[in-house]
C-alpha atoms as a PDB file:
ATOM      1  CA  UNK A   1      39.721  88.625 137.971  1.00  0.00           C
ATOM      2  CA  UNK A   2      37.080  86.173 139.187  1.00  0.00           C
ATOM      3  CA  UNK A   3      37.491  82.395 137.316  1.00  0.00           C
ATOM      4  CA  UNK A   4      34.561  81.667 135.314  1.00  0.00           C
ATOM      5  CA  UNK A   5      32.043  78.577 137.221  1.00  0.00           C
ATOM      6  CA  UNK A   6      33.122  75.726 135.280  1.00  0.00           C
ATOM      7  CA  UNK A   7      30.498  74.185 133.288  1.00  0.00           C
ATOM      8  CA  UNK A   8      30.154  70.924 135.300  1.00  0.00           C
ATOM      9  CA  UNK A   9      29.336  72.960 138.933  1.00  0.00           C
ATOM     10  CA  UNK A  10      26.365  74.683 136.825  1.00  0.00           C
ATOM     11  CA  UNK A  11      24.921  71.873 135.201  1.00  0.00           C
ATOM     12  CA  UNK A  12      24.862  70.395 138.633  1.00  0.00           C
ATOM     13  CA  UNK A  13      22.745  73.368 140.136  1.00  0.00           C
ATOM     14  CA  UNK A  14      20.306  73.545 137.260  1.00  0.00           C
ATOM     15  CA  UNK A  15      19.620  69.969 136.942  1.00  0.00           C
ATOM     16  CA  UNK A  16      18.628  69.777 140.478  1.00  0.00           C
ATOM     17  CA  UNK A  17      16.954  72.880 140.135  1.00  0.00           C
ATOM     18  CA  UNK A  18      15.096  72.251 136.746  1.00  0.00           C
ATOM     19  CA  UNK A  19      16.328  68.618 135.710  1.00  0.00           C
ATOM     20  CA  UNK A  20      19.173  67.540 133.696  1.00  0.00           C
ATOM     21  CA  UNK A  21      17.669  67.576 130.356  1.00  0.00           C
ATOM     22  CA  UNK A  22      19.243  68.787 127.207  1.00  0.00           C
ATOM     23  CA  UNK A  23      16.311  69.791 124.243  1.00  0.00           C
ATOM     24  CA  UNK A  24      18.465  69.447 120.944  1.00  0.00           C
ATOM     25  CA  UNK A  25      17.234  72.448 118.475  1.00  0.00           C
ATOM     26  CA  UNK A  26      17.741  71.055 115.060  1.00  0.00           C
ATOM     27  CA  UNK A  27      15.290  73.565 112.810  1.00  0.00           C
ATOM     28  CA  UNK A  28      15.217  70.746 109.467  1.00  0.00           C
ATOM     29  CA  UNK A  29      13.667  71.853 106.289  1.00  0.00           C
ATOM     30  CA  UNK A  30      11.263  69.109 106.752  1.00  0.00           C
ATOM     31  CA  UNK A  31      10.523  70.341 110.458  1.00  0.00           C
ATOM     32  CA  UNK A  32      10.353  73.758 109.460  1.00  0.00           C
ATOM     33  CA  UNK A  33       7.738  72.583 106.536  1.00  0.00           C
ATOM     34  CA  UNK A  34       5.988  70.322 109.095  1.00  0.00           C
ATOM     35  CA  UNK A  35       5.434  73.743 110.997  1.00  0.00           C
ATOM     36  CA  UNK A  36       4.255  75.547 107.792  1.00  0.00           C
ATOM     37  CA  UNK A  37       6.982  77.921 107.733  1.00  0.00           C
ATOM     38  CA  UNK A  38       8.917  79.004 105.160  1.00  0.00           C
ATOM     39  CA  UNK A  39      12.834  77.802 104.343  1.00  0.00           C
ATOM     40  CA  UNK A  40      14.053  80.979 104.542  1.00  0.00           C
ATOM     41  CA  UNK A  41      16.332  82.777 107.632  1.00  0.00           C
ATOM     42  CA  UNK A  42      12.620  84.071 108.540  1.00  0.00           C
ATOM     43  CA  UNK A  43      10.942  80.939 109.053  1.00  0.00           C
ATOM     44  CA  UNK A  44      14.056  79.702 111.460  1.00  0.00           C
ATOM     45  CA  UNK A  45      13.820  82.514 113.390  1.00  0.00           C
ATOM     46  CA  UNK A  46       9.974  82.082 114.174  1.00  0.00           C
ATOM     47  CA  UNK A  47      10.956  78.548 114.535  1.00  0.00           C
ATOM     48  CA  UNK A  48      13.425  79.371 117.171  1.00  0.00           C
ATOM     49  CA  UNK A  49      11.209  81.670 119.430  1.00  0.00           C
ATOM     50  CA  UNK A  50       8.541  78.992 119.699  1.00  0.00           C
ATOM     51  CA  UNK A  51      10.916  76.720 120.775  1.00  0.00           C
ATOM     52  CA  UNK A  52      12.660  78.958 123.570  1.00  0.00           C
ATOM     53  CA  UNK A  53       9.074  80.292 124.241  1.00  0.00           C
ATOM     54  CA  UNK A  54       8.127  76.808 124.834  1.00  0.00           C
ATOM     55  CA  UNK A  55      11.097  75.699 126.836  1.00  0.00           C
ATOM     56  CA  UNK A  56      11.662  78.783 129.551  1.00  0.00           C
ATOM     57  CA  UNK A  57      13.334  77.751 131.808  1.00  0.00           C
ATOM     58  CA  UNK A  58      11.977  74.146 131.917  1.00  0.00           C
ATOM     59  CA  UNK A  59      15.775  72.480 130.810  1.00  0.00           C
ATOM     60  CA  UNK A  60      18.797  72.688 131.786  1.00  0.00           C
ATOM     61  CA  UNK A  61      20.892  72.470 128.506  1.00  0.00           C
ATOM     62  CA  UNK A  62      19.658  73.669 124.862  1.00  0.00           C
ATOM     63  CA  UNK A  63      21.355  72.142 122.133  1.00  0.00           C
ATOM     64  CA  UNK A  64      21.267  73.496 118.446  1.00  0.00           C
ATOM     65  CA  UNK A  65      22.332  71.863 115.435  1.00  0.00           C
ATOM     66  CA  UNK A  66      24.907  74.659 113.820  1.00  0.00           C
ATOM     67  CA  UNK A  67      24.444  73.079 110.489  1.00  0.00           C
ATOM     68  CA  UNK A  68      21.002  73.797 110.159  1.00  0.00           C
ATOM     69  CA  UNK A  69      21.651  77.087 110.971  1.00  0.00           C
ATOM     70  CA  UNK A  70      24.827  77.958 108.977  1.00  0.00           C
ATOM     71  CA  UNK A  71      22.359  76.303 105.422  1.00  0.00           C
ATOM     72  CA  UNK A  72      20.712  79.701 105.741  1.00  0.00           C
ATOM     73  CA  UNK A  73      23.812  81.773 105.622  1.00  0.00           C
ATOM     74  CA  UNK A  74      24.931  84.502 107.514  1.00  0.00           C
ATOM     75  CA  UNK A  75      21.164  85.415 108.146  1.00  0.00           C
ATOM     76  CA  UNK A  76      20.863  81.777 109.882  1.00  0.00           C
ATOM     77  CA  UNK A  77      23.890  82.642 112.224  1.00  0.00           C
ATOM     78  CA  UNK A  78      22.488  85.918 113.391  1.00  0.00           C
ATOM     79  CA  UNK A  79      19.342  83.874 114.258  1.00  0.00           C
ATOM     80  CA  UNK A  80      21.337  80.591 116.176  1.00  0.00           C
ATOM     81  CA  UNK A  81      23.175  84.031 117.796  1.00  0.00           C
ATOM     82  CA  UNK A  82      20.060  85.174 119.164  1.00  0.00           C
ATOM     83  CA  UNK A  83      18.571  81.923 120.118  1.00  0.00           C
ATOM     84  CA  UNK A  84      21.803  81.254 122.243  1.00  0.00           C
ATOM     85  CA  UNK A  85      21.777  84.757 123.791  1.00  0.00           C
ATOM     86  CA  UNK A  86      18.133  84.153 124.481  1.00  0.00           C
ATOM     87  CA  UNK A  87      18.742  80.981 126.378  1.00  0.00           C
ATOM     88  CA  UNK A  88      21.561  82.009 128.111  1.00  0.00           C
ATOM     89  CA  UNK A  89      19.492  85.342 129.655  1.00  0.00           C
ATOM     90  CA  UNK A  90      16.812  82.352 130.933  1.00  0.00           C
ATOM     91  CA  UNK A  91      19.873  80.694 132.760  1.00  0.00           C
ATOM     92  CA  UNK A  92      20.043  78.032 130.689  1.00  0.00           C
ATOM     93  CA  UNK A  93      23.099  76.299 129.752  1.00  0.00           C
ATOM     94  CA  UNK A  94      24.244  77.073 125.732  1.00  0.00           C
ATOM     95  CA  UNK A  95      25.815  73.753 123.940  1.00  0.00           C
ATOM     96  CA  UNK A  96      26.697  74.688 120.677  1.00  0.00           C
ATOM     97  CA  UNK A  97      26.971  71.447 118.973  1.00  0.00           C
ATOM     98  CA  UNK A  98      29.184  71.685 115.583  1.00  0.00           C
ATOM     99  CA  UNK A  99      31.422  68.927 116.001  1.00  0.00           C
ATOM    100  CA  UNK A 100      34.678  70.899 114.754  1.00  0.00           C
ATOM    101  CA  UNK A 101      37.931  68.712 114.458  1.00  0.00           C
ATOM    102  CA  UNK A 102      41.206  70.174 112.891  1.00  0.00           C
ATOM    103  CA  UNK A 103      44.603  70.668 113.795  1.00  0.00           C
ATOM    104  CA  UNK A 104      47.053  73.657 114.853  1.00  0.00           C
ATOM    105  CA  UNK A 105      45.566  77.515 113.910  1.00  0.00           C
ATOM    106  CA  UNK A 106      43.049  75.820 112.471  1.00  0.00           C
ATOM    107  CA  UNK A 107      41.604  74.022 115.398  1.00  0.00           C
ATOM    108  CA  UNK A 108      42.717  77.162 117.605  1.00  0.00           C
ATOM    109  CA  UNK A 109      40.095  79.567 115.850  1.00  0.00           C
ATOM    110  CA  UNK A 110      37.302  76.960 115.838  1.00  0.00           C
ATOM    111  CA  UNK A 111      37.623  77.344 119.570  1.00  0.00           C
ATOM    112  CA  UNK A 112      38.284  80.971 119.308  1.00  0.00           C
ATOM    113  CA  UNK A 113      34.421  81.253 117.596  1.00  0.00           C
ATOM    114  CA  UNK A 114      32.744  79.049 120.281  1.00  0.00           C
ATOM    115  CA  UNK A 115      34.367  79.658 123.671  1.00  0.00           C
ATOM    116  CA  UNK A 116      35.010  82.963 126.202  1.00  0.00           C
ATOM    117  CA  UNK A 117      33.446  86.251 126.470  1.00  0.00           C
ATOM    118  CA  UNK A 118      34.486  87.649 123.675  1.00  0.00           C
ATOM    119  CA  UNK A 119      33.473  85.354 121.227  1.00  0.00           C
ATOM    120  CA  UNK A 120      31.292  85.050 118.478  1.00  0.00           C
ATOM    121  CA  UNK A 121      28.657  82.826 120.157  1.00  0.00           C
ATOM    122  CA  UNK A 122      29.741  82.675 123.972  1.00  0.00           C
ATOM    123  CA  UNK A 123      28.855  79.051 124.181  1.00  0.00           C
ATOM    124  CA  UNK A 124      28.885  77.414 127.765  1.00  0.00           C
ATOM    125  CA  UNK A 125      29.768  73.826 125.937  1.00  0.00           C
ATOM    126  CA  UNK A 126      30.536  72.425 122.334  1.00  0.00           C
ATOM    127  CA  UNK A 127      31.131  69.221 120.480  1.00  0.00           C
ATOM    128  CA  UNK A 128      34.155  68.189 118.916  1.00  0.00           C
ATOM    129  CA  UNK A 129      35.554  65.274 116.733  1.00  0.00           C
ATOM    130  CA  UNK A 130      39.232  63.681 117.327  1.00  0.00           C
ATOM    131  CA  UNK A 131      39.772  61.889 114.418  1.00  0.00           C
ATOM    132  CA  UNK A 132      43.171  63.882 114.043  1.00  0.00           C
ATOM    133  CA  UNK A 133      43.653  63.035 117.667  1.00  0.00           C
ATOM    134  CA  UNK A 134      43.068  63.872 121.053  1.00  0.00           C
ATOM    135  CA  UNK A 135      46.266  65.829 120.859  1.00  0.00           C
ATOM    136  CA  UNK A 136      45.085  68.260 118.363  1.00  0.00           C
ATOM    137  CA  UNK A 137      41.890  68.549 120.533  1.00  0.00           C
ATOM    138  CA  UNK A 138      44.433  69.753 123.941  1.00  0.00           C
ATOM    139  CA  UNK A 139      44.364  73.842 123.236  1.00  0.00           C
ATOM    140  CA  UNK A 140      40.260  73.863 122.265  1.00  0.00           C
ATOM    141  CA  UNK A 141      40.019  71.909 126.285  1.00  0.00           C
ATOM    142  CA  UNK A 142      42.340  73.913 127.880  1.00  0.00           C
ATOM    143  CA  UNK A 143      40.260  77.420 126.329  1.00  0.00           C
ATOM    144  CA  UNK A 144      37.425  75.550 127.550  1.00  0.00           C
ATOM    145  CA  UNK A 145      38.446  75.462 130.867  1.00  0.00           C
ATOM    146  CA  UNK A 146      39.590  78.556 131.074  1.00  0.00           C
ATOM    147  CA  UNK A 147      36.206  80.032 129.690  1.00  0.00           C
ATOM    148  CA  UNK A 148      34.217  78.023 132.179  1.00  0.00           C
ATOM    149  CA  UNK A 149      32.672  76.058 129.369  1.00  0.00           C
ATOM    150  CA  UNK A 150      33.033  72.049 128.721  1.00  0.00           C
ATOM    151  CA  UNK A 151      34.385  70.769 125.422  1.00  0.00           C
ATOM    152  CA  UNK A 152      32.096  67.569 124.599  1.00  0.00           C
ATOM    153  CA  UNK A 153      34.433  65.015 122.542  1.00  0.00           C
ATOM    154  CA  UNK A 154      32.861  62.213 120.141  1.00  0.00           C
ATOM    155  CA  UNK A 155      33.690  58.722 121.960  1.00  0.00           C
ATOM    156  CA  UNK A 156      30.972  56.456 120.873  1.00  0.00           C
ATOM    157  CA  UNK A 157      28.355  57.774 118.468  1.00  0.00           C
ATOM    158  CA  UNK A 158      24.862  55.664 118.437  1.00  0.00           C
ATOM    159  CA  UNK A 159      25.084  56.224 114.654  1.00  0.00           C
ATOM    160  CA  UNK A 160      26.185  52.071 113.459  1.00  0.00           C
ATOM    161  CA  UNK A 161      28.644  53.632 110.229  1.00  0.00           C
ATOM    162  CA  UNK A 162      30.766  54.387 113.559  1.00  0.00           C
ATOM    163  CA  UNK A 163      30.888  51.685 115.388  1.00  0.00           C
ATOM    164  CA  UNK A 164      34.008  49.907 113.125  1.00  0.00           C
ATOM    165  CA  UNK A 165      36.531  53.121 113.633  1.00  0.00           C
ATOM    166  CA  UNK A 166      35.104  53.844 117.036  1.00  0.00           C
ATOM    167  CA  UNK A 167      35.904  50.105 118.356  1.00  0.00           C
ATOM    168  CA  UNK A 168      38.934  49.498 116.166  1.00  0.00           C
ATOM    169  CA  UNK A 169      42.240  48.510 118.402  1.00  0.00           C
ATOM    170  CA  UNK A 170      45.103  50.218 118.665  1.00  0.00           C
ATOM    171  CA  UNK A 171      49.204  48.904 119.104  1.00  0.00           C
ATOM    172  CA  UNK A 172      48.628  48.903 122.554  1.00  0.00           C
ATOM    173  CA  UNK A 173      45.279  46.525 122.807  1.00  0.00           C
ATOM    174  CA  UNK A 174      43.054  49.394 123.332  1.00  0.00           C
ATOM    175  CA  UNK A 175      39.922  50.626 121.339  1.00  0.00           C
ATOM    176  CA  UNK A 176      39.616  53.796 119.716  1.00  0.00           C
ATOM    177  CA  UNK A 177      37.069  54.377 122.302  1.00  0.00           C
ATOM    178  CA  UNK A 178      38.629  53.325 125.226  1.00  0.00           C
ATOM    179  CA  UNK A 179      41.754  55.693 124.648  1.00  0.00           C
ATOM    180  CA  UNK A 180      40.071  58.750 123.780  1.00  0.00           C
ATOM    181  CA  UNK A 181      38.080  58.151 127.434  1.00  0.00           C
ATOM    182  CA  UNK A 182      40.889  57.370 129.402  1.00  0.00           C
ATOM    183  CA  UNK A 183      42.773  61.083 127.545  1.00  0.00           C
ATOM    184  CA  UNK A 184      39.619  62.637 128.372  1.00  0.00           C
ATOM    185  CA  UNK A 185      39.933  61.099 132.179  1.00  0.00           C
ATOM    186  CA  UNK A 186      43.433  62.168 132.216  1.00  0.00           C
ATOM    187  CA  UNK A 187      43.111  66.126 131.120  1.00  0.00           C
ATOM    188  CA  UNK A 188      39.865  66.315 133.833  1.00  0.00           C
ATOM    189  CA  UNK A 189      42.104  64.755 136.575  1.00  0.00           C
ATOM    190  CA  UNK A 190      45.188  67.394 135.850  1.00  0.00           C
ATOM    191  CA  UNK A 191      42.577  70.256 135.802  1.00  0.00           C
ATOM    192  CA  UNK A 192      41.686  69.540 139.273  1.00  0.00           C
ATOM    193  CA  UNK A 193      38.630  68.378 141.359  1.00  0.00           C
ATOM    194  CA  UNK A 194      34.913  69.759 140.066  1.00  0.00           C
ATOM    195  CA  UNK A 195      36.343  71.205 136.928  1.00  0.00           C
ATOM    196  CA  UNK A 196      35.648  68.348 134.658  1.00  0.00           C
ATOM    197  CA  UNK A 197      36.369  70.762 130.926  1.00  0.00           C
ATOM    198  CA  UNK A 198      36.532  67.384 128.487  1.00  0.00           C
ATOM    199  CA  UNK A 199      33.142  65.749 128.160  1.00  0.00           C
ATOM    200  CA  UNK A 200      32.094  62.673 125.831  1.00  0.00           C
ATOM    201  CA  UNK A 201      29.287  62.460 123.596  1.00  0.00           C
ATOM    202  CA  UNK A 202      28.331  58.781 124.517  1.00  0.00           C
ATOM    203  CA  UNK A 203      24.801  57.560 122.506  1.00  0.00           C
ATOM    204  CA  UNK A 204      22.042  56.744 124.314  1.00  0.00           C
ATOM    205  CA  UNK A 205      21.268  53.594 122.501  1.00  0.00           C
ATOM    206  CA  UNK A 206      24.583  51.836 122.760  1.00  0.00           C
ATOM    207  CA  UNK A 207      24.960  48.531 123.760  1.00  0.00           C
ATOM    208  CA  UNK A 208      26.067  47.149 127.294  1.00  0.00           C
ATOM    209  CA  UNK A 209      29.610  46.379 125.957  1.00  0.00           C
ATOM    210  CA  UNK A 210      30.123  50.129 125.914  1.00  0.00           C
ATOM    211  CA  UNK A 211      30.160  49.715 129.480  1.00  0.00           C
ATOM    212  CA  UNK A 212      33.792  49.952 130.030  1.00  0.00           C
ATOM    213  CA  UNK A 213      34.093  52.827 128.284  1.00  0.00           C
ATOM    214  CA  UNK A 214      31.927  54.808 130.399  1.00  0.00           C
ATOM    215  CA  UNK A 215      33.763  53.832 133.554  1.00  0.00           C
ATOM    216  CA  UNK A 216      36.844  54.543 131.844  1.00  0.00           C
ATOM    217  CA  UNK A 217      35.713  58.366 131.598  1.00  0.00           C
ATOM    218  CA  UNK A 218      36.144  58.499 134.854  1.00  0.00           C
ATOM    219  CA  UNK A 219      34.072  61.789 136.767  1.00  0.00           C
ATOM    220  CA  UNK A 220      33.315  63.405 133.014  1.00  0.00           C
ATOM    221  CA  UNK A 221      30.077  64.700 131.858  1.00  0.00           C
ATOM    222  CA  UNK A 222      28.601  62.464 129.451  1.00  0.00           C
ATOM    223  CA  UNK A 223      26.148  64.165 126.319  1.00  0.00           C
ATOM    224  CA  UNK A 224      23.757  61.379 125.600  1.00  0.00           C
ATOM    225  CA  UNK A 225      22.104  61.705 122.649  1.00  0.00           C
ATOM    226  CA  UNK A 226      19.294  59.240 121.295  1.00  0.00           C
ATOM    227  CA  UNK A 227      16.161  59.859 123.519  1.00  0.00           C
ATOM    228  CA  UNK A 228      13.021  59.310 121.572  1.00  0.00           C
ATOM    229  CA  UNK A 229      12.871  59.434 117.955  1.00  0.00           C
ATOM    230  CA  UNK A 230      16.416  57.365 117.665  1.00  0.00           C
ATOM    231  CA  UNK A 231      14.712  54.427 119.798  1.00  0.00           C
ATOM    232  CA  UNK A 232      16.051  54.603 122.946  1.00  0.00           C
ATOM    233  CA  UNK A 233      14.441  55.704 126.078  1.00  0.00           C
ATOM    234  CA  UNK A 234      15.269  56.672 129.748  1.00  0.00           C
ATOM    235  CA  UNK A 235      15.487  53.003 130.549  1.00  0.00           C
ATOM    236  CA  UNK A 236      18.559  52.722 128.107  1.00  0.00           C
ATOM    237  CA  UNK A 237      20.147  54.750 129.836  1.00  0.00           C
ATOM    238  CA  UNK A 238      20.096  52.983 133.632  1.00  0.00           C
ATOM    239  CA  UNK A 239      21.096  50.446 131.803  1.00  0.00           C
ATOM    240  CA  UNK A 240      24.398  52.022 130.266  1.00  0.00           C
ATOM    241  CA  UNK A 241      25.051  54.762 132.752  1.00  0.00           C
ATOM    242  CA  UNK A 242      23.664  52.835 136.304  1.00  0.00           C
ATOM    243  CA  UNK A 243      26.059  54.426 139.170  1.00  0.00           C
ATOM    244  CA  UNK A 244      26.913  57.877 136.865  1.00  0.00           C
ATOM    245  CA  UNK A 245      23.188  59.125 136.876  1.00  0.00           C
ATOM    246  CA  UNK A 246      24.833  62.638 138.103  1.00  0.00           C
ATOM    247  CA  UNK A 247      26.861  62.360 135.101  1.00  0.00           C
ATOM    248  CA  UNK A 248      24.423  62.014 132.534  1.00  0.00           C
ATOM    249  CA  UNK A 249      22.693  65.028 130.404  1.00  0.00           C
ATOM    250  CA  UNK A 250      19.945  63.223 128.501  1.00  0.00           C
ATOM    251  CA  UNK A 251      19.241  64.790 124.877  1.00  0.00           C
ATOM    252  CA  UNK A 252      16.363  64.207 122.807  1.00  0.00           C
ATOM    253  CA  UNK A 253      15.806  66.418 119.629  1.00  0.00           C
ATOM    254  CA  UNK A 254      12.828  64.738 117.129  1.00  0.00           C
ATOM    255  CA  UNK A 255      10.825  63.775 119.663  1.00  0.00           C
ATOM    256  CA  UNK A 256       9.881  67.345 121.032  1.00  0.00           C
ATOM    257  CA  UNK A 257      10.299  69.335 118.196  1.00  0.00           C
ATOM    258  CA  UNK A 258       7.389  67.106 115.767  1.00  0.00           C
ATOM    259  CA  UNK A 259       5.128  68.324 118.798  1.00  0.00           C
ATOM    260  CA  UNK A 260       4.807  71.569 117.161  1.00  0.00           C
ATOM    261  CA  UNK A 261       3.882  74.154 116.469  1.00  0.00           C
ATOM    262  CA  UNK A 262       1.378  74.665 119.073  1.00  0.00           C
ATOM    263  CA  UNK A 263       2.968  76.087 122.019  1.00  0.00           C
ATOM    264  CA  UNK A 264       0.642  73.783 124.654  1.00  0.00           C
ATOM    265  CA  UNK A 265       1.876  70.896 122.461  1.00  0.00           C
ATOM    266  CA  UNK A 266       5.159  71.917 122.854  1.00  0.00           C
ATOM    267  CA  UNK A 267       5.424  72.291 126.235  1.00  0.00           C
ATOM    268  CA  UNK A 268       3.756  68.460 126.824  1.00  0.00           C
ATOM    269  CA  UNK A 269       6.707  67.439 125.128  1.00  0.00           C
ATOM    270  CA  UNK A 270       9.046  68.977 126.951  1.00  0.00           C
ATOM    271  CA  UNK A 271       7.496  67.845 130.325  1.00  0.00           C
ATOM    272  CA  UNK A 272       7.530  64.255 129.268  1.00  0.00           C
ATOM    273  CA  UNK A 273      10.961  64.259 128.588  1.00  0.00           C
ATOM    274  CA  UNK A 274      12.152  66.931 131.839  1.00  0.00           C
ATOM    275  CA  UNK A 275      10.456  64.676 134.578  1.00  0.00           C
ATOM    276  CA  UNK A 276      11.615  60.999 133.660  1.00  0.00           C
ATOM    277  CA  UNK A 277      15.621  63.209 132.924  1.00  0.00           C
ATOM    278  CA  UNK A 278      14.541  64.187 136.668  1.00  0.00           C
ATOM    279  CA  UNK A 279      13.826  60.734 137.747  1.00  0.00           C
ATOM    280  CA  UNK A 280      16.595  59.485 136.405  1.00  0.00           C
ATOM    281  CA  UNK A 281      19.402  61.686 137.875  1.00  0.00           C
ATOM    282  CA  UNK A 282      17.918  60.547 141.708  1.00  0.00           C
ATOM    283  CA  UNK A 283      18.156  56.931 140.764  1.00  0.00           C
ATOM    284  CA  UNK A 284      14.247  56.646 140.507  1.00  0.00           C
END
C-alpha cells in the first residue's frame, strides 16, 4: 500500500498554487446573529456553505473551531462533518482545530476520531495541548504521520493568561517553550526529511523574544494564528518568522468572517488576506 503525502509536501503545493493561507471557521452565536441566522444546527449549516461557497478553492488550509460546532450537539458535528468533507473534495487542506490533550487510551482515541481514513472526521491536521507532556502527545504524532496528516502542538499562544506557564523554566534552564520546540524538532528529524508530522501553533502577535523559539523548531510547520481582528498583521509576521516564510501558514478567523453574509463581501475578504499570505511566503 501506497504511504499517504505527508501533510507538509501538500501544503507546499497548494500554497504555491493558491497561497498559504489558513481561513479559521469559528461559526459564534454572535457571528451567526450578526448574519441573521438562527442558533440552531440549521443556521450553522447555512453558515458553513457560505463560507466554503465563498472560499473555493481560494486557501490553502480551512480551519474550524470544533467547539462551536460540538455547542449544537450531535446535529453540529454532522454539519463540521460535512463542511470538512466539502473542503477536502475542493483540495483544500482540513485542520481540525480542538486542541485535545490527555494521556494513555485516552489520548489514543482523541487521535483515533481526528486522524486516518477511517475516521470520524479524516482531518489532514489538528491541534493539540501538552500540558501532560510532550510524551503523552508521542502516539497522536506518530498516527499522524502515518495518516499523512500533521499534529499542530500549542508552543506559544498569543493569548497573555499563557505567557507565565508557556515561558516558565525548567531544571535544566530551559522554557516551557523552548523544550516542547526542540521535542517537536527532535520527532520531525527521526521521521525523516520532508515529513515534518509535529507542527507548533506559534501566535502571530508574539513578541521578538519568541525568536528563539521559532529557530528552535527547526524545519516544522508553524500555525500562526492572530491575523486581523487579534491586532497583528502580515508585517508581524516578517518580523517573527523572517528566513521561515515557507514555514509559515497565516490564520485569520474574525476578520473574514464579520464580512458577511454577502457572498461578494466575503470573497473581498478572503482576497485581502490570500494575496499579502502570498506575498509573504516569496519574501515580498
Amino acid at each position: 500500500m501506497t504511504s499517504p503525502q505527508p501533510f507538509a509536501q501538500r501544503f507546499a503545493r497548494l500554497a504555491d498554487e493558491r497561497s498559504p493561507f489558513c481561513l479559521g471557521v469559528d461559526p459564534s452565536r454572535d457571528l451567526l446573529s450578526k448574519w441573521g441566522l438562527p442558533d440552531t444546527a440549521k443556521g450553522l449549516a447555512d453558515f458553513c456553505e457560505r463560507i466554503a461557497d465563498a472560499a473555493g478553492e481560494r486557501v490553502a488550509v480551512v480551519k474550524p473551531q470544533s467547539a462551536f460546532f460540538e455547542r449544537h450537539g450531535p446535529e453540529g458535528l454532522q454539519v463540521l462533518q460535512s463542511l470538512m468533507k466539502r473542503f477536502k473534495a475542493a483540495g483544500t487542506l482540513a485542520l481540525l482545530d480542538v486542541k485535545r490533550g490527555d494521556i494513555g487510551s485516552t489520548m489514543d482515541a482523541y487521535a483515533e476520531t481526528v486522524f486516518g481514513a477511517g475516521s470520524p472526521y479524516d482531518a489532514d491536521a489538528a491541534t493539540f495541548t501538552a500540558y501532560l507532556g510532550l510524551g503523552a502527545l508521542m502516539k497522536t504524532m506518530e498516527r499522524a504521520r502515518a495518516s499523512g496528516a500533521c499534529a499542530f502542538i500549542v508552543v506559544r499562544s498569543s493569548n497573555p493568561e499563557g505567557t507565565s506557564l508557556q515561558t516558565s523554566t525548567g531544571a535544566d534552564g530551559r522554557g516551557v517553550a523552548q523544550a516542547l520546540a526542540d521535542g517537536l524538532r527532535e520527532f520531525n528529524e527521526k521521521s525523516g526529511p520532508g515529513v515534518l508530522p509535529a507542527g507548533a501553533v506559534m501566535g502571530a502577535t508574539l513578541p521578538d523574544s519568541d525568536r528563539g523559539v521559532v529557530e528552535r523548531l527547526g524545519g516544522a510547520l508553524m500555525l500562526t494564528p492572530g491575523i486581523g481582528a487579534q491586532g497583528a498583521g502580515f508585517d508581524d509576521l516578517k518580523r517573527l518568522f523572517a528566513g521561515r516564510e515557507a514555514q509559515v501558514i497565516p490564520t485569520a478567523t474574525r476578520s473574514v468572517l464579520e464580512a458577511g453574509p454577502d457572498l461578494a463581501s466575503l470573497r473581498s475578504a478572503i482576497e485581502r488576506h490570500v494575496e499579502p499570505a502570498r506575498r509573504f511566503r516569496l519574501g515580498a
